[in-house]
ModelCIF file with pLDDT and N, C-alpha, C, O atoms, coordinates in Angstrom:
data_MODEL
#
_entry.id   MODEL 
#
_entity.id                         1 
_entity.type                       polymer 
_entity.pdbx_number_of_molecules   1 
#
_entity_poly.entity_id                      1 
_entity_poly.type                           'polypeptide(L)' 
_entity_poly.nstd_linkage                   no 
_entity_poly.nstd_monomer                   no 
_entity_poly.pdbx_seq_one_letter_code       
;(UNK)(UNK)(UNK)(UNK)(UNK)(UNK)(UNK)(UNK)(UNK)(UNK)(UNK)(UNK)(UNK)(UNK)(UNK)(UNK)
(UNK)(UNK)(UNK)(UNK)(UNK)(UNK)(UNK)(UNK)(UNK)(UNK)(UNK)(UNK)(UNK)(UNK)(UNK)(UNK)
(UNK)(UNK)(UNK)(UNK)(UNK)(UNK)(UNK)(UNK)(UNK)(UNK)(UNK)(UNK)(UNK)(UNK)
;
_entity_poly.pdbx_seq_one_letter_code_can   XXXXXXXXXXXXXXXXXXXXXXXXXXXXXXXXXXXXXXXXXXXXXX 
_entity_poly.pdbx_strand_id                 A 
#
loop_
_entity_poly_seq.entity_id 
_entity_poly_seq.num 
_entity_poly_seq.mon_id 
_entity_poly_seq.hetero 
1 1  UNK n 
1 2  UNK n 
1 3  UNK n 
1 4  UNK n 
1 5  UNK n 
1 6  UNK n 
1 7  UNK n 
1 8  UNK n 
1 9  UNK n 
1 10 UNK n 
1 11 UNK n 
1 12 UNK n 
1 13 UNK n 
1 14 UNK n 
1 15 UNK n 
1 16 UNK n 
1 17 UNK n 
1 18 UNK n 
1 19 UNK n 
1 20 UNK n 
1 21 UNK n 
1 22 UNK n 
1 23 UNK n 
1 24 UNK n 
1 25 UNK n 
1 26 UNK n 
1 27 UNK n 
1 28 UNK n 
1 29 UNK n 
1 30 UNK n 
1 31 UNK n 
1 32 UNK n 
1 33 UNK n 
1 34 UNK n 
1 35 UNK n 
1 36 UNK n 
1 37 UNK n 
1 38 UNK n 
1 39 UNK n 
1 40 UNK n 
1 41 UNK n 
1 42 UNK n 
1 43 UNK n 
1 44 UNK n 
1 45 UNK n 
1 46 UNK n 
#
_struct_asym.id          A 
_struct_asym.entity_id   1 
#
loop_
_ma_qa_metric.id 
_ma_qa_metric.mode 
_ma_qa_metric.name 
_ma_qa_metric.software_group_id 
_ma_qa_metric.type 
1 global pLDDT . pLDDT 
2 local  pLDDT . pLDDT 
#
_ma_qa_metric_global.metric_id      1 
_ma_qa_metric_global.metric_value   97.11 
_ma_qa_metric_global.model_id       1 
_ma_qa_metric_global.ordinal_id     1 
#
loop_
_ma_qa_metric_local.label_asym_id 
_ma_qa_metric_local.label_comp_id 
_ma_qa_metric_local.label_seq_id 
_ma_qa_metric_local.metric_id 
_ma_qa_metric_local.metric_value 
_ma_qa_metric_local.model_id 
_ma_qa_metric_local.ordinal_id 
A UNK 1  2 96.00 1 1  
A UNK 2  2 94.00 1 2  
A UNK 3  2 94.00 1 3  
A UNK 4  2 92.00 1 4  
A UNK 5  2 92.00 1 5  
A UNK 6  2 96.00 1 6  
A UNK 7  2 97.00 1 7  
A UNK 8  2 98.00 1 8  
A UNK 9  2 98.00 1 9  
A UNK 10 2 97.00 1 10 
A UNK 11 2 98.00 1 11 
A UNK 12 2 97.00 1 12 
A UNK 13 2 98.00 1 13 
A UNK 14 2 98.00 1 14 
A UNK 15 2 98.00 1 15 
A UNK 16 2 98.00 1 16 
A UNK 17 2 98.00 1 17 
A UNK 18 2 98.00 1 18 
A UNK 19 2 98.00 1 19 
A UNK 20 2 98.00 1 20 
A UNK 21 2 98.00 1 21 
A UNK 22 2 98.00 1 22 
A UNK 23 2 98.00 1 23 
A UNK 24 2 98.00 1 24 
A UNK 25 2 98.00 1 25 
A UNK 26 2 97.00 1 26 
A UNK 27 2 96.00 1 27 
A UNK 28 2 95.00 1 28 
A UNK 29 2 96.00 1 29 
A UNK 30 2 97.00 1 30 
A UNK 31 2 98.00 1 31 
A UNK 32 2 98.00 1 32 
A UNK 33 2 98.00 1 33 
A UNK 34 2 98.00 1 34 
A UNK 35 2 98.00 1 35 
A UNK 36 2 98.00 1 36 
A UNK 37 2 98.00 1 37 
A UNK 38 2 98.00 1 38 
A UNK 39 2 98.00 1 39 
A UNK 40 2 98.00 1 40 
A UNK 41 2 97.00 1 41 
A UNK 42 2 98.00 1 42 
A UNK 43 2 97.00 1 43 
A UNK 44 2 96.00 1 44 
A UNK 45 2 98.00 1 45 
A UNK 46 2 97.00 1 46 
#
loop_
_atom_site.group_PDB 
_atom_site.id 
_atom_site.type_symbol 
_atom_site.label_atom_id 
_atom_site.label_alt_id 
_atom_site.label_comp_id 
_atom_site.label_asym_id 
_atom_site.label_entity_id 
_atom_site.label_seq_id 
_atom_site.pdbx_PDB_ins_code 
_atom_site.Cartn_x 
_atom_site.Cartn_y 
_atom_site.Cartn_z 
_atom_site.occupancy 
_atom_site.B_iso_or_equiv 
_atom_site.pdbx_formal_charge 
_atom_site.auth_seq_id 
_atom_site.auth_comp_id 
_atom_site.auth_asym_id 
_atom_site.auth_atom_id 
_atom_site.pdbx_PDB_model_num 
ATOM 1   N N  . UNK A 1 1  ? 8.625   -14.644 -13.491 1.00 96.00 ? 1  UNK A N  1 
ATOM 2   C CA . UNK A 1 1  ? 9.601   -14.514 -12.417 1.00 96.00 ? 1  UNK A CA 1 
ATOM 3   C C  . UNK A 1 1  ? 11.009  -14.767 -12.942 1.00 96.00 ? 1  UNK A C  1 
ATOM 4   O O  . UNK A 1 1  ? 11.920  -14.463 -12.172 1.00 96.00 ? 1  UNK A O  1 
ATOM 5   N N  . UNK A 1 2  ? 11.235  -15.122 -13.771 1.00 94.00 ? 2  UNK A N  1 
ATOM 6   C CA . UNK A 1 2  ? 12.286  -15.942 -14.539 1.00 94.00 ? 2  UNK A CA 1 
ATOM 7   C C  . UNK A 1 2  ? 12.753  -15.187 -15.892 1.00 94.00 ? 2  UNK A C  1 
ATOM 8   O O  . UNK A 1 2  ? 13.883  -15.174 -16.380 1.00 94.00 ? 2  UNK A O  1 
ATOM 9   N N  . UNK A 1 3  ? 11.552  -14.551 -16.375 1.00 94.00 ? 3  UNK A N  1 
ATOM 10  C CA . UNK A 1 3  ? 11.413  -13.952 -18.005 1.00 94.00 ? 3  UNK A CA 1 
ATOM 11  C C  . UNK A 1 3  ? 11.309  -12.640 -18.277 1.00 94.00 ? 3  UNK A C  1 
ATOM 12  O O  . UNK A 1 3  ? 10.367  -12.199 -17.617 1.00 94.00 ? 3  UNK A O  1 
ATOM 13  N N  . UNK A 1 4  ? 11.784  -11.848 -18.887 1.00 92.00 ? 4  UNK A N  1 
ATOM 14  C CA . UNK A 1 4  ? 11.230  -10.447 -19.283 1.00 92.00 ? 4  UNK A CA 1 
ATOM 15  C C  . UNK A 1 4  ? 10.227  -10.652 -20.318 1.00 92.00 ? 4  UNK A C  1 
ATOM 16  O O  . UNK A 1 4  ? 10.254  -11.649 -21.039 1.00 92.00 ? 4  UNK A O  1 
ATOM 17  N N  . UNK A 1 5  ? 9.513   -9.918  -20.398 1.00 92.00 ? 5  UNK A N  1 
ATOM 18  C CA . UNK A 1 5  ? 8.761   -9.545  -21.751 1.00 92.00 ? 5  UNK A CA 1 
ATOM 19  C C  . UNK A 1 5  ? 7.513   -10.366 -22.189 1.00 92.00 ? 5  UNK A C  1 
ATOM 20  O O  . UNK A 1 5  ? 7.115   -10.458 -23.350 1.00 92.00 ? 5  UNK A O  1 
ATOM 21  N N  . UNK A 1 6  ? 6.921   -10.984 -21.030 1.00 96.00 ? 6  UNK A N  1 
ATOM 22  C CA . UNK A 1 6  ? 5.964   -12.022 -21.264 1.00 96.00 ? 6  UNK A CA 1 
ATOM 23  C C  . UNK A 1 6  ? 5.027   -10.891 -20.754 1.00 96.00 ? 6  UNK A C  1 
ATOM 24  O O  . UNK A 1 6  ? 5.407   -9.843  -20.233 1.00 96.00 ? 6  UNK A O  1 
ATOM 25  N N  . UNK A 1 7  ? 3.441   -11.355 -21.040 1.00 97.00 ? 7  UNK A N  1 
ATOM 26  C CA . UNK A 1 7  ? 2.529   -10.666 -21.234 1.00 97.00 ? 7  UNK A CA 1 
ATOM 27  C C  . UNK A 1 7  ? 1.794   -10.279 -19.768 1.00 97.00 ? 7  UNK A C  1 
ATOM 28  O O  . UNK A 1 7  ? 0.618   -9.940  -19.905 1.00 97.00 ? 7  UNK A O  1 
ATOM 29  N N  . UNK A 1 8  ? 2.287   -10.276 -18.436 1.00 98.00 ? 8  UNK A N  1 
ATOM 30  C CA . UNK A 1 8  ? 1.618   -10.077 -17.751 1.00 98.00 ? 8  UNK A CA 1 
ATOM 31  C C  . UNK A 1 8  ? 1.142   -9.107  -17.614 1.00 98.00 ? 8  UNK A C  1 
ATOM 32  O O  . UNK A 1 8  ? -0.015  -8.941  -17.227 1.00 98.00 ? 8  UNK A O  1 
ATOM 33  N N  . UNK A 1 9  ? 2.101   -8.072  -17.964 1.00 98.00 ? 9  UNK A N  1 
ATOM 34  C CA . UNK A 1 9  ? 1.803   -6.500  -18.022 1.00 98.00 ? 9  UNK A CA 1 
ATOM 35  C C  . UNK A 1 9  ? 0.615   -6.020  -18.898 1.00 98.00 ? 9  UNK A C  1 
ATOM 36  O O  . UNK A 1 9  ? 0.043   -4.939  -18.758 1.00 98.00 ? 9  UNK A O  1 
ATOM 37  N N  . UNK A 1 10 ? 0.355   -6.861  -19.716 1.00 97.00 ? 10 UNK A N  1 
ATOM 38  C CA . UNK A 1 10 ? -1.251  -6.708  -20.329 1.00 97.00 ? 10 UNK A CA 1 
ATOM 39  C C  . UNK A 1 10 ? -2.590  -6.269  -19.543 1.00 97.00 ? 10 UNK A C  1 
ATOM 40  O O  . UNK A 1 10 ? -2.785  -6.244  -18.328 1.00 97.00 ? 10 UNK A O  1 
ATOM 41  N N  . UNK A 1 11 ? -3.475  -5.924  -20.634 1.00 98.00 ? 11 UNK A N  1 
ATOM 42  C CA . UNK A 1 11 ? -4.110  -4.929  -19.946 1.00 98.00 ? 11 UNK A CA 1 
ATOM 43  C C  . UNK A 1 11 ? -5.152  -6.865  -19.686 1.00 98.00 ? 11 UNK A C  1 
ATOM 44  O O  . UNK A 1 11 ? -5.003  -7.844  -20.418 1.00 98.00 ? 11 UNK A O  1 
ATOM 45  N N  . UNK A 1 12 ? -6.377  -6.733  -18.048 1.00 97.00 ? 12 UNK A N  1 
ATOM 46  C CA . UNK A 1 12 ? -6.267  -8.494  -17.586 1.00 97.00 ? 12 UNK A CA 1 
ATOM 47  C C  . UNK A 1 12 ? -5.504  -9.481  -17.218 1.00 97.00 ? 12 UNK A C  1 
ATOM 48  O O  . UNK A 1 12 ? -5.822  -10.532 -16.661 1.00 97.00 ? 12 UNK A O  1 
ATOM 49  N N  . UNK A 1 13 ? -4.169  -8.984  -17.657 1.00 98.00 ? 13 UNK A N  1 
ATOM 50  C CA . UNK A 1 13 ? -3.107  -9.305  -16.792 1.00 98.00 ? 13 UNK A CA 1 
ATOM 51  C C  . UNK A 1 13 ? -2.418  -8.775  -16.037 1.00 98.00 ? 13 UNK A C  1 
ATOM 52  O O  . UNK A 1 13 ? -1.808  -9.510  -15.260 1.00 98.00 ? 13 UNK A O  1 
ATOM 53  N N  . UNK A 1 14 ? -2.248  -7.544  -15.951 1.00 98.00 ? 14 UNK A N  1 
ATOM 54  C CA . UNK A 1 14 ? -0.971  -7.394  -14.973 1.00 98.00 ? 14 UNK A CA 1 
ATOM 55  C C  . UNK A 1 14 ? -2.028  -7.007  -13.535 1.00 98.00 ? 14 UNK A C  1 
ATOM 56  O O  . UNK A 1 14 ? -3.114  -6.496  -13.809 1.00 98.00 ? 14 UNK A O  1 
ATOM 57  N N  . UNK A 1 15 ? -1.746  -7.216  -12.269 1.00 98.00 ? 15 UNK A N  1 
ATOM 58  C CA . UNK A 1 15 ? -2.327  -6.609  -11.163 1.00 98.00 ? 15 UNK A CA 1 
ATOM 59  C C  . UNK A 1 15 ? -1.304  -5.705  -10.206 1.00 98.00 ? 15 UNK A C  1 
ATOM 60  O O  . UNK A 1 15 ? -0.362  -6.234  -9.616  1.00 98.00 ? 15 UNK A O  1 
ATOM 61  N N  . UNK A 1 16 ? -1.567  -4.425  -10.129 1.00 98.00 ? 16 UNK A N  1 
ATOM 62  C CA . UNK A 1 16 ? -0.247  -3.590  -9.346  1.00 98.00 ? 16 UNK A CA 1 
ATOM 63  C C  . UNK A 1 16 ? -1.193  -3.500  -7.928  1.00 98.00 ? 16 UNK A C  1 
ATOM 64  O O  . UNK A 1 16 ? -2.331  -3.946  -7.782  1.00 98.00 ? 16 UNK A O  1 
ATOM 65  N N  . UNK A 1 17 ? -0.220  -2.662  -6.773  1.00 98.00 ? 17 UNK A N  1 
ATOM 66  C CA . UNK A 1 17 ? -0.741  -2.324  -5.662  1.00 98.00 ? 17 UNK A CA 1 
ATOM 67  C C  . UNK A 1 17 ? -1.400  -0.827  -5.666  1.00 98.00 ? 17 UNK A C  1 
ATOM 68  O O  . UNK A 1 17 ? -2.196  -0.323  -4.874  1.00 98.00 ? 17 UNK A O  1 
ATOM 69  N N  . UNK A 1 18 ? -0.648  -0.181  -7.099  1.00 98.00 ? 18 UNK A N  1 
ATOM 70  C CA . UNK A 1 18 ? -1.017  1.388   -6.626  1.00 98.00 ? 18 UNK A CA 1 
ATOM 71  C C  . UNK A 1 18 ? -2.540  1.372   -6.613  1.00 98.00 ? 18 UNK A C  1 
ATOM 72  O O  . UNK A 1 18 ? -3.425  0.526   -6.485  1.00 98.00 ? 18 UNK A O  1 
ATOM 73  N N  . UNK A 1 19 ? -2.436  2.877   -6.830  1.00 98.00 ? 19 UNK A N  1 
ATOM 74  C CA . UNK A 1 19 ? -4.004  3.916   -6.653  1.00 98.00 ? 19 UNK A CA 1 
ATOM 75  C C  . UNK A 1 19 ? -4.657  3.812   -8.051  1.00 98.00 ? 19 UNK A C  1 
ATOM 76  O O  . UNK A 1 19 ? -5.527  4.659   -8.254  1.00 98.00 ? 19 UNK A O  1 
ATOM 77  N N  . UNK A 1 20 ? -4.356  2.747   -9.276  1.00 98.00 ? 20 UNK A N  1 
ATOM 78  C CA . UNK A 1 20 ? -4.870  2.845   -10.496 1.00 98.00 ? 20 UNK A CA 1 
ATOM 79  C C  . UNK A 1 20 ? -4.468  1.605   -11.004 1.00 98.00 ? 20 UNK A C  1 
ATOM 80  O O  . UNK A 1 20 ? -3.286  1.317   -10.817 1.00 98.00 ? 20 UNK A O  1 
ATOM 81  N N  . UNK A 1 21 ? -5.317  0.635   -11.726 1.00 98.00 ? 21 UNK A N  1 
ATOM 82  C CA . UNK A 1 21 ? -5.244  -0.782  -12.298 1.00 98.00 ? 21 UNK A CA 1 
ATOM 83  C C  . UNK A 1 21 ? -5.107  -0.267  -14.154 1.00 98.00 ? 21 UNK A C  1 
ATOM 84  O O  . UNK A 1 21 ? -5.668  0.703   -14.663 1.00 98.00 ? 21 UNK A O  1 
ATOM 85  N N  . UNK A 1 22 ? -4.475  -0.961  -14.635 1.00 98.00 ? 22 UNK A N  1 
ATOM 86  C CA . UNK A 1 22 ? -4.818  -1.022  -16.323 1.00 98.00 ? 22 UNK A CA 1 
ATOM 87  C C  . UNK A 1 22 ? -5.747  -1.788  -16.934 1.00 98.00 ? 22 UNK A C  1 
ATOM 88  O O  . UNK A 1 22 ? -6.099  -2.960  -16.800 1.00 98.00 ? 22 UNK A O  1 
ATOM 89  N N  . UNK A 1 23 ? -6.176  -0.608  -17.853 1.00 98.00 ? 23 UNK A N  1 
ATOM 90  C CA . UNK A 1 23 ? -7.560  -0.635  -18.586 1.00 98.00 ? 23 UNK A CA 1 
ATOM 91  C C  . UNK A 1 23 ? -7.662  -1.363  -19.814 1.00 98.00 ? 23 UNK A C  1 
ATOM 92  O O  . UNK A 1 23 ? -8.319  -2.327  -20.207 1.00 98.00 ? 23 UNK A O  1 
ATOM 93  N N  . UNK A 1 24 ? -6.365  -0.200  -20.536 1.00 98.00 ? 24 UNK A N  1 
ATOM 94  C CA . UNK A 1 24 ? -6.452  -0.821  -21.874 1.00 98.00 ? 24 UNK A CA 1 
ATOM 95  C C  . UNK A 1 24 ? -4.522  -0.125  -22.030 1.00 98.00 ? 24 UNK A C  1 
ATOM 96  O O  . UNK A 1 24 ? -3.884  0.700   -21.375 1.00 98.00 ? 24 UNK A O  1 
ATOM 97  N N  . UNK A 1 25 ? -4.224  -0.916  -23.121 1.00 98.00 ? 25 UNK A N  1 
ATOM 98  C CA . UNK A 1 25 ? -2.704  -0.681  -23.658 1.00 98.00 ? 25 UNK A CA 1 
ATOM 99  C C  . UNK A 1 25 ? -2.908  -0.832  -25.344 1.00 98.00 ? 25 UNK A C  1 
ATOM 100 O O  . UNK A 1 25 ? -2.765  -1.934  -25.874 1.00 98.00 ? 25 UNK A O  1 
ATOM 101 N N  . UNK A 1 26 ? -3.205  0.208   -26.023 1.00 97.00 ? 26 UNK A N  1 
ATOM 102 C CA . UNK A 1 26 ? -3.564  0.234   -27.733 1.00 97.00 ? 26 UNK A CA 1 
ATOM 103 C C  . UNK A 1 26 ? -2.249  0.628   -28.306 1.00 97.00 ? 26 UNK A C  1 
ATOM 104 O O  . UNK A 1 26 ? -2.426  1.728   -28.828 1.00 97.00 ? 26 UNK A O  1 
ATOM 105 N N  . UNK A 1 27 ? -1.435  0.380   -28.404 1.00 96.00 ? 27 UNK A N  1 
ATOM 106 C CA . UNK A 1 27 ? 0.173   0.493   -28.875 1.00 96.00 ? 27 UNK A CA 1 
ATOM 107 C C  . UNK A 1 27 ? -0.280  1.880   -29.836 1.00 96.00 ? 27 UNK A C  1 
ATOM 108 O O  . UNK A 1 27 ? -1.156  2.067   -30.680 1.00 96.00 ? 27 UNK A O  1 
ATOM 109 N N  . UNK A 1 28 ? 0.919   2.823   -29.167 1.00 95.00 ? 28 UNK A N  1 
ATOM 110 C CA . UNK A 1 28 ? 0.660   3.810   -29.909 1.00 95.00 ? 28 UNK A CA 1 
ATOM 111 C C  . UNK A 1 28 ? -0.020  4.577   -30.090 1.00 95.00 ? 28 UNK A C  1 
ATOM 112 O O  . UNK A 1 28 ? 0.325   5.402   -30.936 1.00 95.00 ? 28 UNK A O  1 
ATOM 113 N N  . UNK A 1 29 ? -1.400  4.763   -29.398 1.00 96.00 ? 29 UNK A N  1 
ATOM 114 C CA . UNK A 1 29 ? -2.660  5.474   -29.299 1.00 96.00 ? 29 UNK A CA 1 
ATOM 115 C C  . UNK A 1 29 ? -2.588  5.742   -28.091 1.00 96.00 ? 29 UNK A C  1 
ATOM 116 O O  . UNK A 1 29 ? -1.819  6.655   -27.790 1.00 96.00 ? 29 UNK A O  1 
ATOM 117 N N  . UNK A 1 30 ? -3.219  5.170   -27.184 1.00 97.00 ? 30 UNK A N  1 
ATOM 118 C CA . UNK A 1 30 ? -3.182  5.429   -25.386 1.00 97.00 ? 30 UNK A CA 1 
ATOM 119 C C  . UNK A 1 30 ? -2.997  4.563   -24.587 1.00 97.00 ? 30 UNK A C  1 
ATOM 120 O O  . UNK A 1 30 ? -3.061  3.545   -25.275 1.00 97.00 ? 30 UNK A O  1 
ATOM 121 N N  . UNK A 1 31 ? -2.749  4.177   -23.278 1.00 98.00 ? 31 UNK A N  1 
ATOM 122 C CA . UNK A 1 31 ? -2.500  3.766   -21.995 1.00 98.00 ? 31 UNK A CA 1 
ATOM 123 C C  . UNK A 1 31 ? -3.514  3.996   -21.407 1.00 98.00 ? 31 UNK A C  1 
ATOM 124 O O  . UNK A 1 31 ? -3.414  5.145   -20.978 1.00 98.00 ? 31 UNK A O  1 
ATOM 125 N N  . UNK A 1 32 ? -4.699  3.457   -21.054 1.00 98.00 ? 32 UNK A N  1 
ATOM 126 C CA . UNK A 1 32 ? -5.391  4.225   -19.863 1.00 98.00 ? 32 UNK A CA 1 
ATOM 127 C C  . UNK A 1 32 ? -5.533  3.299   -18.886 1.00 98.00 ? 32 UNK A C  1 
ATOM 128 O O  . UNK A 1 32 ? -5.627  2.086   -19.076 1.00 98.00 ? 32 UNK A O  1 
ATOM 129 N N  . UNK A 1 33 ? -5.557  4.154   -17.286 1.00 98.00 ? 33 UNK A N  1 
ATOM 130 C CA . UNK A 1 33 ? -5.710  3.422   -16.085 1.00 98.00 ? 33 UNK A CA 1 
ATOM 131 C C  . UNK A 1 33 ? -6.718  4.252   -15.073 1.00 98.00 ? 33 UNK A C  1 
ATOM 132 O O  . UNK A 1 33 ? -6.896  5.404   -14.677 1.00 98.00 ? 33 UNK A O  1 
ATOM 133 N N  . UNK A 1 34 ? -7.354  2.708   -14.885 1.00 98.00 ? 34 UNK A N  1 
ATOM 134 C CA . UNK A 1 34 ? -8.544  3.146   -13.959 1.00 98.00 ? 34 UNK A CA 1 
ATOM 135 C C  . UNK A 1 34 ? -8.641  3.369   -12.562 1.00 98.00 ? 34 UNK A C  1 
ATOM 136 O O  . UNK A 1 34 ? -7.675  2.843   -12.010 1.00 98.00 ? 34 UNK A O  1 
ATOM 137 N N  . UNK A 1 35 ? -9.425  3.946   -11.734 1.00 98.00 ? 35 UNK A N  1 
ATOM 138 C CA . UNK A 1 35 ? -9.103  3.907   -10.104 1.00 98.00 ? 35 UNK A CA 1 
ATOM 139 C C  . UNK A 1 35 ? -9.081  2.229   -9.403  1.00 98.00 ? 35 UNK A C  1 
ATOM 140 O O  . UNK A 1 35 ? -9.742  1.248   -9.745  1.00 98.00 ? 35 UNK A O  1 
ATOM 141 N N  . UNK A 1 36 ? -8.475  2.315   -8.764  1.00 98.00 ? 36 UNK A N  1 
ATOM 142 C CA . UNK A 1 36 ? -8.340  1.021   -7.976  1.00 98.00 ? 36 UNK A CA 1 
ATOM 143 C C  . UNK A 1 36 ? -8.626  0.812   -6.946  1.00 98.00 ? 36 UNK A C  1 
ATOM 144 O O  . UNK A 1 36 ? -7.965  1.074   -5.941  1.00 98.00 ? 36 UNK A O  1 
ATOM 145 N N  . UNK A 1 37 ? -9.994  0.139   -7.024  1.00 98.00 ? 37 UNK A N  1 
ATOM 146 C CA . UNK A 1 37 ? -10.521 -0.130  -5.383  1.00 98.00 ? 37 UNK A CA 1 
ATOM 147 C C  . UNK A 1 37 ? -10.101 -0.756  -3.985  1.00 98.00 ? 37 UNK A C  1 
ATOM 148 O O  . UNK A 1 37 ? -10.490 -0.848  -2.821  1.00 98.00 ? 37 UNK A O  1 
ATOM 149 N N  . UNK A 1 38 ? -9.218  -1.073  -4.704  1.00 98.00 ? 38 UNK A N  1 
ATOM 150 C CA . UNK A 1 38 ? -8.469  -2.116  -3.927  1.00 98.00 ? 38 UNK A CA 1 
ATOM 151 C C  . UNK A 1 38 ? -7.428  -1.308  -2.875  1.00 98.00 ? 38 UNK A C  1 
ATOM 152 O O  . UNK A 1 38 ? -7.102  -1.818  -1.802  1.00 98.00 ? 38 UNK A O  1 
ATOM 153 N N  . UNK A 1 39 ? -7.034  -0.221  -3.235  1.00 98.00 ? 39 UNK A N  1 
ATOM 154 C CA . UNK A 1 39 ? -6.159  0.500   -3.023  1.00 98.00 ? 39 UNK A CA 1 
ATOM 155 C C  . UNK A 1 39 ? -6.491  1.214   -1.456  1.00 98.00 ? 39 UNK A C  1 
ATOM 156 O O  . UNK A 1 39 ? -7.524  1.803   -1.136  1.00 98.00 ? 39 UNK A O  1 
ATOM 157 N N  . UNK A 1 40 ? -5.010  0.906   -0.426  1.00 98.00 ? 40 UNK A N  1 
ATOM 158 C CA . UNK A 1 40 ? -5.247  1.050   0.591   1.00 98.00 ? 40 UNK A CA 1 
ATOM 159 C C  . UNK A 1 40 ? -5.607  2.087   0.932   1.00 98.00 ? 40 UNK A C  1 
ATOM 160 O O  . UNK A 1 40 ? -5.552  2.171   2.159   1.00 98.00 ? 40 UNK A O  1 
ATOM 161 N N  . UNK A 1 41 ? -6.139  3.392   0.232   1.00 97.00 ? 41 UNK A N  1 
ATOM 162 C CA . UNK A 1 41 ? -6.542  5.024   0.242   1.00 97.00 ? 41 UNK A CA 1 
ATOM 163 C C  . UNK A 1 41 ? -7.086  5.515   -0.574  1.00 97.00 ? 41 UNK A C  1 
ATOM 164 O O  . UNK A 1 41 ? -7.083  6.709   -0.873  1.00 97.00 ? 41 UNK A O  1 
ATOM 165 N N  . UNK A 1 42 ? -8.005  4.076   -1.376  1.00 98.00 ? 42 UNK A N  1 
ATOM 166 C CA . UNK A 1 42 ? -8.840  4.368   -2.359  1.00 98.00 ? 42 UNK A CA 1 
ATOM 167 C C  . UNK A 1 42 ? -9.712  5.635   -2.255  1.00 98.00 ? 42 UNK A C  1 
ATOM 168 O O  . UNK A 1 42 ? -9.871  6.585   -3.021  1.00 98.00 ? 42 UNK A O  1 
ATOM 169 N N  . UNK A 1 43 ? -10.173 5.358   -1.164  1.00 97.00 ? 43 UNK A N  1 
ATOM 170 C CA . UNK A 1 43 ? -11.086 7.144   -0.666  1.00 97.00 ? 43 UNK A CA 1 
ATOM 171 C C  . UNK A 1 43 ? -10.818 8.425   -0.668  1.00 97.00 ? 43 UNK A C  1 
ATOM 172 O O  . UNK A 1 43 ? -11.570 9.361   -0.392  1.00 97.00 ? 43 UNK A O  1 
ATOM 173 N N  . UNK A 1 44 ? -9.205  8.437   -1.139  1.00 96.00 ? 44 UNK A N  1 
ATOM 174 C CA . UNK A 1 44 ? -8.701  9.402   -1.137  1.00 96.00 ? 44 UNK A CA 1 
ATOM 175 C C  . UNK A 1 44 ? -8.490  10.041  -2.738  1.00 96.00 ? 44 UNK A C  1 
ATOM 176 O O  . UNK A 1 44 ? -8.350  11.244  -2.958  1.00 96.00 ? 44 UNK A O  1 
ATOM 177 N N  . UNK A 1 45 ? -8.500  9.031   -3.737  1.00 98.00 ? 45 UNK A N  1 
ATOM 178 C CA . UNK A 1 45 ? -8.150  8.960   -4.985  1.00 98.00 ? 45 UNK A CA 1 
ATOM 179 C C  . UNK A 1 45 ? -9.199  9.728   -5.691  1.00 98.00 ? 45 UNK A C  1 
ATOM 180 O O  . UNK A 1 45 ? -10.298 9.182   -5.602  1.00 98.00 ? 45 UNK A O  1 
ATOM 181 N N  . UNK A 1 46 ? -9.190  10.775  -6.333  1.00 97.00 ? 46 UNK A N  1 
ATOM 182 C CA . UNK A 1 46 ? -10.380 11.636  -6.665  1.00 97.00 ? 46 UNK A CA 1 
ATOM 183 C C  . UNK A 1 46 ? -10.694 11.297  -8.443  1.00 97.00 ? 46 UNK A C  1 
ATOM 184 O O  . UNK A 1 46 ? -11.622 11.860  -9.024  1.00 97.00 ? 46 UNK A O  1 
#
């Protein structure tokens, strides 16, 4: 709340609201994000 650049954004750390949670973050290789159940229109998310 205070800091930039601390690790929440890690993949087990960070939690968002959208339609997709993070999976994995491999620097330089890929980003991938998974569906998010949580998500208020999850049913909609194909």
């Amino acid at each position: 709340m205070r800091n930039r650049g601390t690790p929440w954004t890690r993949p087990g750390n960070l939690v968002g609201n959208g339609p997709f949670t993070l999976a994995e973050w491999t620097p330089h290789a890929r980003v991938a994000v998974v569906k998010n159940p949580r998500y208020w229109n999850a049913a909609a998310t194909q």
